[in-house]
N, C-alpha and C. Protein backbone atom coordinates (compact mmCIF):
# COMPACT_ATOMS: atom_id res chain seq x y z
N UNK A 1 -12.56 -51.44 -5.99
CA UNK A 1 -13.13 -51.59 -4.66
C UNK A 1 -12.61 -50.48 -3.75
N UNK A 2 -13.41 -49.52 -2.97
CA UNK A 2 -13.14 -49.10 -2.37
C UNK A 2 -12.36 -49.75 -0.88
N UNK A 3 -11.22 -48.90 -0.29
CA UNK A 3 -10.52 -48.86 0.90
C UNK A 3 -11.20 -47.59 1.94
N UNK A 4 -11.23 -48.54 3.26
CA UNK A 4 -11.79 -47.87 4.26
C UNK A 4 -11.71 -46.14 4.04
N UNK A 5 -9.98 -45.80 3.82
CA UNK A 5 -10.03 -44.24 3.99
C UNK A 5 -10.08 -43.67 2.89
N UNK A 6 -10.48 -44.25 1.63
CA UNK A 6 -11.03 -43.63 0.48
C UNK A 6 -11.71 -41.99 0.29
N UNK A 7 -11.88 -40.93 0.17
CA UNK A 7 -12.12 -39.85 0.04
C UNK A 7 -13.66 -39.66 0.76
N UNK A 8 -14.22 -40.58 0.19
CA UNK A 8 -15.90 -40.37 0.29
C UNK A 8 -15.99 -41.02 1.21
N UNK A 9 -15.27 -42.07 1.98
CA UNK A 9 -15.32 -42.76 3.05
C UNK A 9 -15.25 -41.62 4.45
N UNK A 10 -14.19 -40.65 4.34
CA UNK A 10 -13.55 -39.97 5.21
C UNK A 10 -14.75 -39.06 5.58
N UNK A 11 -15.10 -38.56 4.51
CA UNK A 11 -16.40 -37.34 4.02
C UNK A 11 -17.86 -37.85 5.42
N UNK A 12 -17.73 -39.06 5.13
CA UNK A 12 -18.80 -39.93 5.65
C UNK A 12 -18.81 -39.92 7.54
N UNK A 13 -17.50 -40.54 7.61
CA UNK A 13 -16.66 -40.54 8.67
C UNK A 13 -16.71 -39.40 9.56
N UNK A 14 -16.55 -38.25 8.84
CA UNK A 14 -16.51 -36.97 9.94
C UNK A 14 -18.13 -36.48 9.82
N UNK A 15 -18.94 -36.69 8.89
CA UNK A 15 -20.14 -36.40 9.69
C UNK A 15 -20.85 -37.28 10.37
N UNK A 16 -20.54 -38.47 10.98
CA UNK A 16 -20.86 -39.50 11.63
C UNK A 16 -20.19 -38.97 12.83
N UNK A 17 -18.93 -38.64 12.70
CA UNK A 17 -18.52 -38.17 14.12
C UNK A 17 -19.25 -36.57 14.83
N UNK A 18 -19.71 -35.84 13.54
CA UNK A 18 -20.24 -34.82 14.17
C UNK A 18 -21.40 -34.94 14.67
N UNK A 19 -22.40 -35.84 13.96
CA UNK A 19 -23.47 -36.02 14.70
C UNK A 19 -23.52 -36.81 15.82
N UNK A 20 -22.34 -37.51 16.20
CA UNK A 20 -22.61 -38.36 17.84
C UNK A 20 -21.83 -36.88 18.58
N UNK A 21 -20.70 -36.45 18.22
CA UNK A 21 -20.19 -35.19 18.93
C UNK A 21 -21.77 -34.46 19.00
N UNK A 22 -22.60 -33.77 18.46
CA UNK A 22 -23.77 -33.06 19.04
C UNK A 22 -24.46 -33.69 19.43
N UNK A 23 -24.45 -34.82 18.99
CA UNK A 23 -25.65 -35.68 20.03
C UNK A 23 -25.36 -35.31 21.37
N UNK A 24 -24.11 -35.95 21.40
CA UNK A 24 -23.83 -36.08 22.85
C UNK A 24 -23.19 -34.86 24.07
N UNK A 25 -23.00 -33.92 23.33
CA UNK A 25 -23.90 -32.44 23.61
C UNK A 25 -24.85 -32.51 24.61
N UNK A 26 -25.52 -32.45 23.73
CA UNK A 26 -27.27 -32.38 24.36
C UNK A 26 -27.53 -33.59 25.36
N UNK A 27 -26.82 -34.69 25.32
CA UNK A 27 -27.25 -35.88 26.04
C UNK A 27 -26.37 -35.78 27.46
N UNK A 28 -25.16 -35.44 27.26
CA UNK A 28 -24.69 -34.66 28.53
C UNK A 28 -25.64 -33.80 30.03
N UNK A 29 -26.20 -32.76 28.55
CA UNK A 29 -27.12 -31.75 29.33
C UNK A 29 -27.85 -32.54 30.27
N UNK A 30 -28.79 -33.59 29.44
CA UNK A 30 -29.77 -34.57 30.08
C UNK A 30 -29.44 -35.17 31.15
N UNK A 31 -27.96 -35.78 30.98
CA UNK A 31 -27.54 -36.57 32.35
C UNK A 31 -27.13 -35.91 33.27
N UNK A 32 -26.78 -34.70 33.07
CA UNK A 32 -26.27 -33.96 34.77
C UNK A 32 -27.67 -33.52 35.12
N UNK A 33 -28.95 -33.40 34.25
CA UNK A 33 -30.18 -32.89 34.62
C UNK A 33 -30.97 -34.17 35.01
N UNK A 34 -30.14 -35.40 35.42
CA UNK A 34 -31.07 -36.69 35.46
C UNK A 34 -31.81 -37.18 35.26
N UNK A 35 -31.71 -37.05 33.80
CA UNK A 35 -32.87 -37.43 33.00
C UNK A 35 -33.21 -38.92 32.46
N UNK A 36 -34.54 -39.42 31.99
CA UNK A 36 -34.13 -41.66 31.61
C UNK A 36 -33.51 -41.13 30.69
N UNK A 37 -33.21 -40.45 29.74
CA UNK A 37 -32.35 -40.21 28.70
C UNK A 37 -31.07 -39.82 28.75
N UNK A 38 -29.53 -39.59 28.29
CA UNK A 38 -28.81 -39.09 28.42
C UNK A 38 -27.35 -39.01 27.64
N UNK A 39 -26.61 -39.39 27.61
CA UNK A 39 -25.13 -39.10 27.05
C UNK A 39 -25.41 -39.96 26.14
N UNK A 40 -25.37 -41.21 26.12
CA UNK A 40 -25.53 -42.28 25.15
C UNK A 40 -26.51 -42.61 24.11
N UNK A 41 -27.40 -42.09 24.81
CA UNK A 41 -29.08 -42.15 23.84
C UNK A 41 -29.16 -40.90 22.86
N UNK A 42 -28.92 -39.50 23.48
CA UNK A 42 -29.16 -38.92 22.63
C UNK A 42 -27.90 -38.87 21.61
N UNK A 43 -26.22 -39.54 21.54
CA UNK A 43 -25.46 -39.28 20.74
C UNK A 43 -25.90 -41.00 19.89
N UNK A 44 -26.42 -41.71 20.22
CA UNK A 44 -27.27 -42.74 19.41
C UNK A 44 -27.78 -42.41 17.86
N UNK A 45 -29.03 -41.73 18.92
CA UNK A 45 -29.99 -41.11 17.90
C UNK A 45 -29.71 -40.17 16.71
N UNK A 46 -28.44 -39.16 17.32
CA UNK A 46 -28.22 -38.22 16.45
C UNK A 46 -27.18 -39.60 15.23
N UNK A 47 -26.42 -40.11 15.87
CA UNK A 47 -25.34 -40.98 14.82
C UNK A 47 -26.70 -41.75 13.79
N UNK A 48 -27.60 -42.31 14.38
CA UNK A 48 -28.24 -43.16 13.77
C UNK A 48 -29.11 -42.89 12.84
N UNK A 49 -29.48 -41.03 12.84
CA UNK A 49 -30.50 -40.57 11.72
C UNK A 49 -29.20 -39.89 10.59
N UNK A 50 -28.07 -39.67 11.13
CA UNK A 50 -27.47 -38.86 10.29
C UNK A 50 -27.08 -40.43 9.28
N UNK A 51 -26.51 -41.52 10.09
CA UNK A 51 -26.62 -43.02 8.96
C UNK A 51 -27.73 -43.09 8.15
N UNK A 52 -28.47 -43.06 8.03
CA UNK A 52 -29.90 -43.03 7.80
C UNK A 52 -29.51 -42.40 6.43
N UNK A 53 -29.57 -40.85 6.77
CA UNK A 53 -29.64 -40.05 5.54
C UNK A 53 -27.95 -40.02 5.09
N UNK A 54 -27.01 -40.67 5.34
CA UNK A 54 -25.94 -40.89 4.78
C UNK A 54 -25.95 -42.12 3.66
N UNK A 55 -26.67 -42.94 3.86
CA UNK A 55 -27.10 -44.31 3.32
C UNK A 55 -28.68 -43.75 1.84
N UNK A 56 -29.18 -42.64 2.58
CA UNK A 56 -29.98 -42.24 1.79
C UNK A 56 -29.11 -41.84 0.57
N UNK A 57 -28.27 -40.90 0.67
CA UNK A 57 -27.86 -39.70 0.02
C UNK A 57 -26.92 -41.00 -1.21
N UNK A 58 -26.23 -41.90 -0.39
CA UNK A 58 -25.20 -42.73 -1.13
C UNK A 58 -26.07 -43.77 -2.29
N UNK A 59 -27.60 -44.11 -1.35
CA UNK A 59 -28.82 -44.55 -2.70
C UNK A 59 -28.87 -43.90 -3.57
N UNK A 60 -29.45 -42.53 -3.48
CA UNK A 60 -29.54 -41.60 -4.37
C UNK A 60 -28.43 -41.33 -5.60
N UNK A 61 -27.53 -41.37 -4.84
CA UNK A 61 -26.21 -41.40 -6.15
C UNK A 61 -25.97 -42.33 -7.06
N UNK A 62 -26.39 -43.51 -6.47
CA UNK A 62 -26.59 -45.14 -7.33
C UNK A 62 -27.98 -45.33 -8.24
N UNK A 63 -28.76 -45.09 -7.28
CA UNK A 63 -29.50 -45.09 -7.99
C UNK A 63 -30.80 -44.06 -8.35
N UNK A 64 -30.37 -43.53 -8.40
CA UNK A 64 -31.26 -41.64 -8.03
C UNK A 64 -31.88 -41.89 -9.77
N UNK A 65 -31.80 -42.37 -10.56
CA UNK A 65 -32.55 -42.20 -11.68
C UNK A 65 -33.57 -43.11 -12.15
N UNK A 66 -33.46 -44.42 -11.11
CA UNK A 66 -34.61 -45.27 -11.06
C UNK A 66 -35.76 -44.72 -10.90
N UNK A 67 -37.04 -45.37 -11.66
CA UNK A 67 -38.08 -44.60 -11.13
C UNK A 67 -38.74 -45.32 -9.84
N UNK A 68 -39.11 -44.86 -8.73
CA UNK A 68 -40.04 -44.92 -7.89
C UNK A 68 -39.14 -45.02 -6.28
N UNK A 69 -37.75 -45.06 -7.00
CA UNK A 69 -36.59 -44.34 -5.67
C UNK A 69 -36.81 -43.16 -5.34
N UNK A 70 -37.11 -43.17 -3.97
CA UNK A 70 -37.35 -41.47 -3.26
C UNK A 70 -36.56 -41.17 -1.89
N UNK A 71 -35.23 -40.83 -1.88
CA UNK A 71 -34.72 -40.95 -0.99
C UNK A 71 -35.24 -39.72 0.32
N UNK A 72 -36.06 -39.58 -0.36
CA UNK A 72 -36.83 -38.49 0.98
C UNK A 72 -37.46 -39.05 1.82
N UNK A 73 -38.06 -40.54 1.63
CA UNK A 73 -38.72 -41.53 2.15
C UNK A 73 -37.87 -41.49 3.49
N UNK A 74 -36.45 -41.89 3.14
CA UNK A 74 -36.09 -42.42 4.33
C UNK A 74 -36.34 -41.49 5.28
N UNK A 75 -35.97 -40.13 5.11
CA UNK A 75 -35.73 -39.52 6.38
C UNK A 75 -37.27 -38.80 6.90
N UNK A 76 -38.46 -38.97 6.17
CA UNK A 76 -39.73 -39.39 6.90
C UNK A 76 -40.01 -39.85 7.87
N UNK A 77 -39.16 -40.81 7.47
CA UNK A 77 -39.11 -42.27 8.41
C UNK A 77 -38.67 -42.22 9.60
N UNK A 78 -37.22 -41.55 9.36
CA UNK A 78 -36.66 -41.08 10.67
C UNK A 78 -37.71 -40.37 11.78
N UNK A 79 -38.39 -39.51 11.23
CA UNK A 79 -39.23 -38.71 12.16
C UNK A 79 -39.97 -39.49 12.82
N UNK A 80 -40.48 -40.61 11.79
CA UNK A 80 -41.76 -41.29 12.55
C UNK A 80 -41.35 -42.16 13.92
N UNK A 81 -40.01 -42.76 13.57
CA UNK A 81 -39.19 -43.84 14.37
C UNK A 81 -38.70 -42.99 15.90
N UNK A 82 -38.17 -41.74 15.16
CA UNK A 82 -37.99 -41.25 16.63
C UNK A 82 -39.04 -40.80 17.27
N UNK A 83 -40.20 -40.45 16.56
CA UNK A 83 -41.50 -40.37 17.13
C UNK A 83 -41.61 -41.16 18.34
N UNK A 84 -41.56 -42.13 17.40
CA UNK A 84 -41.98 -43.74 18.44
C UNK A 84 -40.93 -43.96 19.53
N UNK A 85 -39.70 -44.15 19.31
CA UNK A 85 -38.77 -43.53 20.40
C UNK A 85 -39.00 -42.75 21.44
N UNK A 86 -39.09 -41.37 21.48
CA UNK A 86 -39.43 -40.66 22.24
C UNK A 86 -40.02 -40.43 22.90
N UNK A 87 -41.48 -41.39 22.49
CA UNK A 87 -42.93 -41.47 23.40
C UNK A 87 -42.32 -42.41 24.10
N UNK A 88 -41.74 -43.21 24.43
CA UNK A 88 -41.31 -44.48 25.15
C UNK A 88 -40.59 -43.65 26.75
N UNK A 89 -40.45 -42.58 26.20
CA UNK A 89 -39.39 -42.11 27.73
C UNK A 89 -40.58 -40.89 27.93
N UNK A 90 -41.96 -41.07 27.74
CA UNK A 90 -43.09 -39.97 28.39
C UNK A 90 -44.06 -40.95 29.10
N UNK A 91 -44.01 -40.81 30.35
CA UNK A 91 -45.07 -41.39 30.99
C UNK A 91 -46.10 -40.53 32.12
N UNK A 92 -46.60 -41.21 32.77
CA UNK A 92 -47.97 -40.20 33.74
C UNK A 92 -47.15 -41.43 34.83
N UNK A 93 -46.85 -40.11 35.93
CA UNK A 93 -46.63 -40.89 37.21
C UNK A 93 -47.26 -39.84 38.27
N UNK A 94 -47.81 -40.67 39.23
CA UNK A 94 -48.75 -39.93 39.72
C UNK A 94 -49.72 -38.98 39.65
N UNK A 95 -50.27 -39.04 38.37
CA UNK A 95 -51.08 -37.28 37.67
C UNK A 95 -50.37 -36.79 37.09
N UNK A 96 -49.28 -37.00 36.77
CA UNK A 96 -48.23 -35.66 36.24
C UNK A 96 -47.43 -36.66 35.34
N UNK A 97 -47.59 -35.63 33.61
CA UNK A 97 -46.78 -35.96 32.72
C UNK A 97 -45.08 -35.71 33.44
N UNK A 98 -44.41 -36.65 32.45
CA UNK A 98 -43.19 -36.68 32.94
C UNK A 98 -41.96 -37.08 31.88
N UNK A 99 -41.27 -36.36 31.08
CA UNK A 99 -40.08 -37.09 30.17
C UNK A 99 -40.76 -36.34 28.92
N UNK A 100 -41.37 -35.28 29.03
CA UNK A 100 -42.07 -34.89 28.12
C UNK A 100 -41.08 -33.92 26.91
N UNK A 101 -40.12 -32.88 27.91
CA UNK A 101 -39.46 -32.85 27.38
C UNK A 101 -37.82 -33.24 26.91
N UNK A 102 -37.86 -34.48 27.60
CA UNK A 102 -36.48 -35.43 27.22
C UNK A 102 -37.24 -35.95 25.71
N UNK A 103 -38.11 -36.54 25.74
CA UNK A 103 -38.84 -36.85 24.28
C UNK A 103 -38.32 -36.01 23.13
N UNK A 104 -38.92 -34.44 23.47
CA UNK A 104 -38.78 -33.79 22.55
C UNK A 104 -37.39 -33.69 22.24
N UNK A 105 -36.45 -33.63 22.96
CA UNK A 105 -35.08 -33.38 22.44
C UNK A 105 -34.61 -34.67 22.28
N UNK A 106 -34.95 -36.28 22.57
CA UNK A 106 -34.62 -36.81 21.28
C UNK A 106 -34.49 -36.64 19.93
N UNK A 107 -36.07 -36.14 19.92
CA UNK A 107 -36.38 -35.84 18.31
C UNK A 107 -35.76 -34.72 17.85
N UNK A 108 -35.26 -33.96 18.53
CA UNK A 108 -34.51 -32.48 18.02
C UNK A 108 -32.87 -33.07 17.78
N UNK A 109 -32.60 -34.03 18.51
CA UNK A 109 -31.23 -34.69 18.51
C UNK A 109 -31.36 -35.46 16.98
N UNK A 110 -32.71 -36.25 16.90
CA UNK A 110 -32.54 -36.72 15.07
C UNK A 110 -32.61 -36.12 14.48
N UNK A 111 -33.38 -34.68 14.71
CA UNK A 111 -33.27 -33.73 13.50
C UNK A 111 -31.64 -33.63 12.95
N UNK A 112 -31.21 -33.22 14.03
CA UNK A 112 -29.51 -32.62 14.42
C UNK A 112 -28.81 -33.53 13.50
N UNK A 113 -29.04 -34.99 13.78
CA UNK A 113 -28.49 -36.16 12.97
C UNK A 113 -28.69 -36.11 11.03
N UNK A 114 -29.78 -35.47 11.24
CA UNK A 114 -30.34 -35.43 9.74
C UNK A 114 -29.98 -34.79 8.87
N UNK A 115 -29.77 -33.10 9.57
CA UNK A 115 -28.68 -32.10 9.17
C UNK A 115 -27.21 -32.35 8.69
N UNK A 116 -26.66 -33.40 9.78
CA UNK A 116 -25.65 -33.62 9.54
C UNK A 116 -25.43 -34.48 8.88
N UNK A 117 -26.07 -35.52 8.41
CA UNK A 117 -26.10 -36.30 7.35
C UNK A 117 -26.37 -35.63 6.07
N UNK A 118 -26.92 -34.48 6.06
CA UNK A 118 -27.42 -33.42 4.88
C UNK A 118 -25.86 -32.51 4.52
N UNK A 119 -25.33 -32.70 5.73
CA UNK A 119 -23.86 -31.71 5.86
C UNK A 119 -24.14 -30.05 5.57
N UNK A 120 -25.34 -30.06 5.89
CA UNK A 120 -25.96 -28.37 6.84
C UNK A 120 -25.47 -28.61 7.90
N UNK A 121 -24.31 -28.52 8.42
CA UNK A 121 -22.94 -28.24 9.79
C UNK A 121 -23.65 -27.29 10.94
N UNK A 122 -23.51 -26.04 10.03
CA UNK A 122 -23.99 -24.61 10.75
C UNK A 122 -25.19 -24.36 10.95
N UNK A 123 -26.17 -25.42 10.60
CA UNK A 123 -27.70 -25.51 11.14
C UNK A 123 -27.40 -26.43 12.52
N UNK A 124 -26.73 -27.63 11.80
CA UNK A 124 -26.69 -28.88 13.15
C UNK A 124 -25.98 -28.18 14.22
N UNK A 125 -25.30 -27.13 14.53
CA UNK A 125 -24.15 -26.65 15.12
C UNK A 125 -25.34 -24.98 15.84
N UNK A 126 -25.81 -24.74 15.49
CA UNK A 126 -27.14 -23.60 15.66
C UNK A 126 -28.05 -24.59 16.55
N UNK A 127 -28.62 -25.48 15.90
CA UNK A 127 -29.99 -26.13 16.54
C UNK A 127 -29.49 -26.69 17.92
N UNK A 128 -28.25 -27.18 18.34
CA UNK A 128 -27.82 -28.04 19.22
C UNK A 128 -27.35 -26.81 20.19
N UNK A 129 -26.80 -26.01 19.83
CA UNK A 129 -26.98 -24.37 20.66
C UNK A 129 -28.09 -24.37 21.24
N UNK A 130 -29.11 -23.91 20.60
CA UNK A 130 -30.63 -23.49 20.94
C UNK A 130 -30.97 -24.99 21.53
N UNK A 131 -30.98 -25.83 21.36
CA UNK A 131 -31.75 -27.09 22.39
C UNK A 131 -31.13 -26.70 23.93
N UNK A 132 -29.45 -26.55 24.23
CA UNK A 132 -28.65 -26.54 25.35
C UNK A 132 -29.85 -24.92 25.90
N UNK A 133 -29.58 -23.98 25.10
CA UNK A 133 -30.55 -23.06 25.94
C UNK A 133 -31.52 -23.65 26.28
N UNK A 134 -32.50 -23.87 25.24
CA UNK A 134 -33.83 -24.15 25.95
C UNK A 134 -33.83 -25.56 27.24
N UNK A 135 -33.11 -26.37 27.05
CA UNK A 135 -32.96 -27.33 28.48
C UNK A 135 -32.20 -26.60 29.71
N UNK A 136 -30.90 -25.26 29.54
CA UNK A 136 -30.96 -24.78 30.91
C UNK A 136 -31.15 -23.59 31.16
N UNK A 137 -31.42 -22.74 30.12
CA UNK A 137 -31.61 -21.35 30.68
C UNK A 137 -33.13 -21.33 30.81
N UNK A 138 -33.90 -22.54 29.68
CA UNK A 138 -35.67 -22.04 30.03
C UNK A 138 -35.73 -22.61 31.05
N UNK A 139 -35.42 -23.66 31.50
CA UNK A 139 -35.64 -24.09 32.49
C UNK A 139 -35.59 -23.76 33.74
N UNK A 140 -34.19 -22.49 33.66
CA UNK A 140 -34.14 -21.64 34.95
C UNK A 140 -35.39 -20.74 35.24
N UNK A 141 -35.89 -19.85 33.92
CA UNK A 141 -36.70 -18.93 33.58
C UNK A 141 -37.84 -19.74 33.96
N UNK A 142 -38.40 -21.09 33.54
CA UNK A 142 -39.57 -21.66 34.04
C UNK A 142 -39.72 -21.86 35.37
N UNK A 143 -38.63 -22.01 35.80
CA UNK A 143 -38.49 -22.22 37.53
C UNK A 143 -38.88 -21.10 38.44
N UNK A 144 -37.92 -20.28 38.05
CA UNK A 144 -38.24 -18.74 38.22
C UNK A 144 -39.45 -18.37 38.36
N UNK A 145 -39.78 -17.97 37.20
CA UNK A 145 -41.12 -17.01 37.15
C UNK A 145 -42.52 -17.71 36.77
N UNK A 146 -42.40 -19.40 36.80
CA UNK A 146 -44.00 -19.98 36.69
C UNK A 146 -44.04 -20.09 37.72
N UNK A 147 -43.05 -20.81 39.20
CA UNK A 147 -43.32 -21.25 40.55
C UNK A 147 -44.50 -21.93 40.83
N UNK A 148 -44.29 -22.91 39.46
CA UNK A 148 -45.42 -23.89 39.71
C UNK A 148 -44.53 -25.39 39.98
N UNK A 149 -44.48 -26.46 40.53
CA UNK A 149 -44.46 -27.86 40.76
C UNK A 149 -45.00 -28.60 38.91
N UNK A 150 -46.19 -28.07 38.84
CA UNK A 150 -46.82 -28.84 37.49
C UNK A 150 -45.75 -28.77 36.17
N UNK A 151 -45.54 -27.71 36.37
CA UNK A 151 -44.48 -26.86 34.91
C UNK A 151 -43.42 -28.25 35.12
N UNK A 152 -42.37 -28.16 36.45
CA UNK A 152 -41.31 -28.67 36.68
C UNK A 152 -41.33 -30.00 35.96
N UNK A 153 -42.61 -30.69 36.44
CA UNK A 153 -42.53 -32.25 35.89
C UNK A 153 -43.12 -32.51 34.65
N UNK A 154 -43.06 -31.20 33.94
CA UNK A 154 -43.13 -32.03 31.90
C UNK A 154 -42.01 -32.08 31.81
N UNK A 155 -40.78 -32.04 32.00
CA UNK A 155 -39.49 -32.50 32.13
C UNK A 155 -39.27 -33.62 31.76
């Protein structure tokens, strides 16, 4: 029987912690940018897809030679779920889309989770870079040089 700090336990352990550490990254960004999304949701999402494909990967090892086990299934799945997630924080208020792109960086936050459940580090550790740009430097640049109101609120 395995014990909590068992080798493969630990293995498990620190990419569970890396994917709520980048989650919550990016979910930071969201909350000083006051977003319905933020610190908690997006280090959620990232912990909860990288479980996902941690639970996948640990099927696969058990039973990876069964036929009609496809542990690729799960993390399909993931996409679709945070799909559905993400549309939940996009709405139309007053004429104007809104949370449009808090949505999307949910779903870039499960990617992040997925990676790191894959233990591609230096992708999850790259992609969560490039999300922090694109939420404050495009955002400066969109501000800047569209000087439109419409742009502001796909946000």
């Amino acid at each position: 029987m395995d014990t909590i700090f068992a080798p493969q336990n630990l293995e498990i352990f620190k990419q569970l912690l890396v994917a709520v550490l980048l989650g919550s990254v990016i979910g930071i960004e969201r909350s000083l940018a006051h977003r319905l999304a933020g610190f908690r949701t997006f280090a959620l999402i990232a912990l909860g897809s990288c479980l996902f494909i941690v639970i996948s990967d640990e099927l696969a090892a058990t039973l990876g030679s069964h036929v009609g086990f496809d542990p690729s299934r799960i993390a399909s799945q993931i996409v679709v779920g945070l799909g559905f997630l993400a549309g939940g924080v996009v709405v139309f208020n007053h004429q104007k889309l809104q949370g449009l792109t808090t949505g999307a960086g949910m779903w870039v936050s499960g990617a992040i989770g997925v990676a790191v459940g894959f233990k591609m580090y230096a992708i999850a550790v790259f992609v969560t870079i490039l999300t922090l740009i694109i939420f404050g430097i495009f955002w400066r640049i969109e501000k800047k040089f569209l000087h439109s109101d419409e742009h502001h609120h796909l946000e």
